[in-house]
Protein backbone atom coordinates (compact mmCIF):
# COMPACT_ATOMS: atom_id res chain seq x y z
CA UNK A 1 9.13 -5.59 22.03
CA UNK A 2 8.53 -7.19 18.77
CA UNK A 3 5.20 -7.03 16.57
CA UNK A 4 4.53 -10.30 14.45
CA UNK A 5 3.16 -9.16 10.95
CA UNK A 6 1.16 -11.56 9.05
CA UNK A 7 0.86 -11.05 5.52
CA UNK A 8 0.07 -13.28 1.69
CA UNK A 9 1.72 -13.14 -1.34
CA UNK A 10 4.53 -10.01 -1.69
CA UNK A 11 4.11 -9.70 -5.30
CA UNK A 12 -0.07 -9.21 -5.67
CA UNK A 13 -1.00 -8.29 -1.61
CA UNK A 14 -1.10 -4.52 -1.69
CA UNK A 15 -2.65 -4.77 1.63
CA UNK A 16 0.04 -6.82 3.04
CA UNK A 17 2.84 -4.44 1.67
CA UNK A 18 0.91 -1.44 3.35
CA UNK A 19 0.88 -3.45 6.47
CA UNK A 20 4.94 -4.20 6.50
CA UNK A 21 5.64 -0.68 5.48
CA UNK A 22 4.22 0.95 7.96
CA UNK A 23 6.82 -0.89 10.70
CA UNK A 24 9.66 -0.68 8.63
CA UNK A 25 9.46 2.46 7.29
CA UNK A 26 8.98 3.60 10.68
CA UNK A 27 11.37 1.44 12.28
CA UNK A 28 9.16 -0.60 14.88
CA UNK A 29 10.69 -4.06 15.47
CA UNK A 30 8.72 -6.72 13.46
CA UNK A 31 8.88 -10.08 12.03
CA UNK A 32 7.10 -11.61 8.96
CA UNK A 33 5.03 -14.75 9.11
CA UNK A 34 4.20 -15.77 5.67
CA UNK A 35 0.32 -16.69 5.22
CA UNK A 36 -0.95 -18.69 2.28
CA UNK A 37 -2.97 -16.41 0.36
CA UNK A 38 -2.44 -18.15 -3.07
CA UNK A 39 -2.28 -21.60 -1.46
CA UNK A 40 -5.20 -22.13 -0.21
CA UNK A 41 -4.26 -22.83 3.61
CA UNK A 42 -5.05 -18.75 4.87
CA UNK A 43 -7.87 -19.70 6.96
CA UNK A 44 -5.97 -22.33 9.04
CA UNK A 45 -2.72 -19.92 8.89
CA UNK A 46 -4.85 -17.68 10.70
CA UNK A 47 -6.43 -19.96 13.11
CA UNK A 48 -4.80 -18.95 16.08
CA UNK A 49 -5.87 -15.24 15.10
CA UNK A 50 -9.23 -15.97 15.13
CA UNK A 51 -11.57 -14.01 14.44
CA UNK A 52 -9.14 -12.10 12.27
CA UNK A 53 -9.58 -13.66 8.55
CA UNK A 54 -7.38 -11.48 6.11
CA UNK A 55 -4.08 -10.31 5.60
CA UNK A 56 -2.38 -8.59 7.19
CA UNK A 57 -2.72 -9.15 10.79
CA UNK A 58 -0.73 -7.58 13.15
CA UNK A 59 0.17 -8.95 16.22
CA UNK A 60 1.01 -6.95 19.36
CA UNK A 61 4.22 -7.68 21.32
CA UNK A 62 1.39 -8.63 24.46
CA UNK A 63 -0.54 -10.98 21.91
CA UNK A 64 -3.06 -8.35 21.31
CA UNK A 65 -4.18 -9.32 17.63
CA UNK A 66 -5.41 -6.01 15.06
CA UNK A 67 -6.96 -6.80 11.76
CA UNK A 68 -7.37 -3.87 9.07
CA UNK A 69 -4.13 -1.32 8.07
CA UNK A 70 -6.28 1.78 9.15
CA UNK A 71 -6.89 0.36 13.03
CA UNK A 72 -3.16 -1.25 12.51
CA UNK A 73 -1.80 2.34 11.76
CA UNK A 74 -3.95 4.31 14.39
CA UNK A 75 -2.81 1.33 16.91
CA UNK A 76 1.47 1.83 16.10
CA UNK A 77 0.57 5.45 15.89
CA UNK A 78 -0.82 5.79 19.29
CA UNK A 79 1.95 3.47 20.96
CA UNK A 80 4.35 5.03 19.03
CA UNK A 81 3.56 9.15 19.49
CA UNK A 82 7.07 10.00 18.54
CA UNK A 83 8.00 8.27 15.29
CA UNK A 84 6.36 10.61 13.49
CA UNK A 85 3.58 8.12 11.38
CA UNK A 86 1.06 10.96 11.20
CA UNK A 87 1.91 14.46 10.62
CA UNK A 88 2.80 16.51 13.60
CA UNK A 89 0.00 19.14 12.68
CA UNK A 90 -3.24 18.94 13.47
CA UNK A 91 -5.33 20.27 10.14
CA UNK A 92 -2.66 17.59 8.31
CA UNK A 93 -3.19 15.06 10.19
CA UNK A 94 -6.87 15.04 9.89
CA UNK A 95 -6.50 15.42 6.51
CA UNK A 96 -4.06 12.90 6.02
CA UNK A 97 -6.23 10.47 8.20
CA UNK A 98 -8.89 11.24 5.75
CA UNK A 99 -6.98 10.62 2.68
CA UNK A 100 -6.30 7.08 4.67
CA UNK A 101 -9.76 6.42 5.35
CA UNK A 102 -10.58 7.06 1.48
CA UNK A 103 -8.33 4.43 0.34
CA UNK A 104 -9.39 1.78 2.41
CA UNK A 105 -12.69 2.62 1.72
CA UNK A 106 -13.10 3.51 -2.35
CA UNK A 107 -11.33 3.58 -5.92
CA UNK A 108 -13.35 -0.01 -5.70
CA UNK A 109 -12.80 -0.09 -10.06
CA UNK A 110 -9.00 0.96 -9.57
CA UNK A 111 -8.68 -1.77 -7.35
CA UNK A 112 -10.54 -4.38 -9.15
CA UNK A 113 -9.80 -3.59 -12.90
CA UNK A 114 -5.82 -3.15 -11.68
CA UNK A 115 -5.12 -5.55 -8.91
CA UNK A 116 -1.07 -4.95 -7.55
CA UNK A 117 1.58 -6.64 -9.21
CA UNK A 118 4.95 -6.11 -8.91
CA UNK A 119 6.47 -8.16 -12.03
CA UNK A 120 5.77 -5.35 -15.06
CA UNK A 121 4.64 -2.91 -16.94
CA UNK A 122 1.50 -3.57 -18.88
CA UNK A 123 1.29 -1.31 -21.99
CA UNK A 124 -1.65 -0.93 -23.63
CA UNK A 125 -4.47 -1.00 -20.97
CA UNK A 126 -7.76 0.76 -21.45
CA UNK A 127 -8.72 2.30 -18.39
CA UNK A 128 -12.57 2.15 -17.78
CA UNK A 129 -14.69 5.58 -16.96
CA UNK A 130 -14.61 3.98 -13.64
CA UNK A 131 -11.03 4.02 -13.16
CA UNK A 132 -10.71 7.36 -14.89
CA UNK A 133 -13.38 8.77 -12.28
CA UNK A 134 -11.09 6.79 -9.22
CA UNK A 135 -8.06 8.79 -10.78
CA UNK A 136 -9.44 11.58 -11.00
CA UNK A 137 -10.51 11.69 -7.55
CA UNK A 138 -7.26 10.66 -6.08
CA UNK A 139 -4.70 13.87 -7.92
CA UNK A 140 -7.96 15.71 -6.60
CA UNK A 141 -6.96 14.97 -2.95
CA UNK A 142 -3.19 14.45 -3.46
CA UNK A 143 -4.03 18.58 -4.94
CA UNK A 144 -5.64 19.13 -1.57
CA UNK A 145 -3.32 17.66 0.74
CA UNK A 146 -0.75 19.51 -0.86
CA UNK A 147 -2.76 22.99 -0.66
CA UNK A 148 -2.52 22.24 2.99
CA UNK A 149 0.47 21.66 3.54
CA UNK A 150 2.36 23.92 0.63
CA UNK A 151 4.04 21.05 -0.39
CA UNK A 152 5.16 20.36 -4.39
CA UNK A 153 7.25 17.68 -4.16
CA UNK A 154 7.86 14.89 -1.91
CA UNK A 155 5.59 13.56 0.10
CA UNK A 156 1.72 15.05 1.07
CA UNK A 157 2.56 16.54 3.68
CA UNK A 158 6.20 17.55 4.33
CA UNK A 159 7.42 14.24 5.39
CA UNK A 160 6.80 10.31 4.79
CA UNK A 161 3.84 9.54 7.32
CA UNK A 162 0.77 7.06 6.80
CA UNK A 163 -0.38 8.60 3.83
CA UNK A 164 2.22 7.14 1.85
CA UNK A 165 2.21 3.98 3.35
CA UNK A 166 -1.05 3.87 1.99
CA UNK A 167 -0.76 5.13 -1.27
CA UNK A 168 2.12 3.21 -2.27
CA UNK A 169 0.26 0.24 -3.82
CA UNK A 170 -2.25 2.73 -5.32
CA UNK A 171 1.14 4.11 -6.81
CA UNK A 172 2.15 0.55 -8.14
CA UNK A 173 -1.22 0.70 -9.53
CA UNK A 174 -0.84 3.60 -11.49
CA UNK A 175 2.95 2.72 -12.70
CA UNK A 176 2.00 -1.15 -13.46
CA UNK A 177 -0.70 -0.13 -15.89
CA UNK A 178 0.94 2.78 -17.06
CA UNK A 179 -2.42 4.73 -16.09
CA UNK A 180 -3.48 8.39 -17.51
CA UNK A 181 -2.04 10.71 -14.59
CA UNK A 182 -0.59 14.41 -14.85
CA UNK A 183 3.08 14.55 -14.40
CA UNK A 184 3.30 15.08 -10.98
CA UNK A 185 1.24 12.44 -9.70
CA UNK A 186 3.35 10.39 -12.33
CA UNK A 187 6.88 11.66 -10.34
CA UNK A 188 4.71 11.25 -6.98
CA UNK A 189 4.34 7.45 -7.67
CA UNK A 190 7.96 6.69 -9.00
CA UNK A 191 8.74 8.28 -5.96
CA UNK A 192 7.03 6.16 -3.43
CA UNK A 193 8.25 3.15 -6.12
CA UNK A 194 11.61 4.51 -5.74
CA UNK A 195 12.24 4.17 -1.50
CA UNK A 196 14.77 1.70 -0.93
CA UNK A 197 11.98 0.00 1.08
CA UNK A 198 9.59 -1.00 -1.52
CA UNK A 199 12.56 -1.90 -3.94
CA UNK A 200 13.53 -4.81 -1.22
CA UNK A 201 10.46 -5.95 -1.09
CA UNK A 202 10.04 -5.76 -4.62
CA UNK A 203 13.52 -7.92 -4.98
CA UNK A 204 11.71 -10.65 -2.37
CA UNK A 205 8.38 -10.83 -4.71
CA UNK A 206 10.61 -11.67 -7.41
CA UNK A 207 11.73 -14.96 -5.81
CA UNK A 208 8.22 -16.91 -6.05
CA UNK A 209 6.97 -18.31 -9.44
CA UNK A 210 3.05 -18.58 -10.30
CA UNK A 211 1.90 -21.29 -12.70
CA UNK A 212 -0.85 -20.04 -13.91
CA UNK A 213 0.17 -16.56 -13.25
CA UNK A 214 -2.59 -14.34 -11.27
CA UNK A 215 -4.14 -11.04 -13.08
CA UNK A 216 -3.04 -12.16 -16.44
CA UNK A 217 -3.92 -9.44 -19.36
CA UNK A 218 -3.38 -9.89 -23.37
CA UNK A 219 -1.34 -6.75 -23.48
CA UNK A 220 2.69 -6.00 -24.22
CA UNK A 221 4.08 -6.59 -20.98
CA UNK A 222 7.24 -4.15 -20.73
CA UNK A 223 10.30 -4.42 -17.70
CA UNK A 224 9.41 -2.78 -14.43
CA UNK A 225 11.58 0.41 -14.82
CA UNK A 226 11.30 3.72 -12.92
């Protein structure tokens, strides 16, 4: 029983990476089929999805195709009750499903003034009162889920479930424009940065080249170190 994950480019896809981590981090048998998100050739990649258009795409093991990480997540979640990809409780797992819903669904200048890359650190940037208002809005529900669950450290709610999955490239985000955050949303990100996870698919980003190079800023551009 093997899902088929279809994702675009590992280095700028945030979507894509929230896709693959939610089967590997939960350790439901997948394989990768590479779309071509940068090339040009994603609509006739995904032909024989039809009507699903964007990455990722997930494949079901019965050919059952689901576009969209939320109905993806709520999909694995349901055929997999005991891997443990929402939290066991049910006032955190509403929650958490909430905090989900949010991020597929806002922080519209985070995404669009900081798109995902996986390369650097850019030093300098200028976050708009936009982004401010996005950041300040996510440690405002990071401070809630963690209320909830009486958690300080470590992840939202006691242990790694969909909200991180999500919030990882929100984290990369943060890190890769070294963004105005208190400390602990600072060691929450380098956290999520940190699982040996994101660091291999980090290593496989680094393989592809770009010429021109996507997302480009005039700023210092600094090693990605955590």
């Amino acid at each position: 029983m093997t899902y088929t994950l279809y994702i675009g480019d590992r280095m700028y896809s945030s979507w894509s990476l929230r896709g693959w981590l939610m089967l590997e981090k939960f350790s439901l048998p997948h394989q990768v089929q590479l779309v071509g998100l940068y090339s040009g050739t994603m609509a006739q990649d995904l032909a024989d999805l039809a009507p699903a258009r964007l990455v990722p795409t997930l494949q079901l093991p019965d050919g059952t195709v689901v576009g969209e990480t939320l109905a993806m997540g709520e999909t694995l979640a349901e055929r997999h009750p005991d891997a443990g990809l929402w939290p066991a409780d049910a006032t955190l797992r509403a929650t958490a499903r909430w905090l989900c819903a949010e991020m597929t669904s806002g922080f519209a200048a985070l995404r669009g003034d900081c798109p995902m890359q996986l390369s650097h650190i850019w030093r300098g940037f200028q976050p708009s009162d936009a982004v401010r208002a996005d950041l300040a809005r996510i440690e405002t529900l990071f401070a809630h889920a963690r209320t909830l669950s009486g958690q300080t450290t470590g992840p939202l709610f006691g242990s790694y479930s969909l909200a991180e999955v999500f919030y990882t490239p929100v984290a990369a985000r943060i890190v890769g424009y070294d963004l105005p955050v208190s400390a602990e949303t600072r060691a929450y990100c380098t956290e999520l940065l940190r699982d040996p996870a994101v660091l291999a698919w980090q290593t496989a980003a680094q393989t592809v080249t770009y010429d021109p190079e996507p997302y480009l800023q005039d700023l210092e551009r600094t090693p990605w170190q955590l």
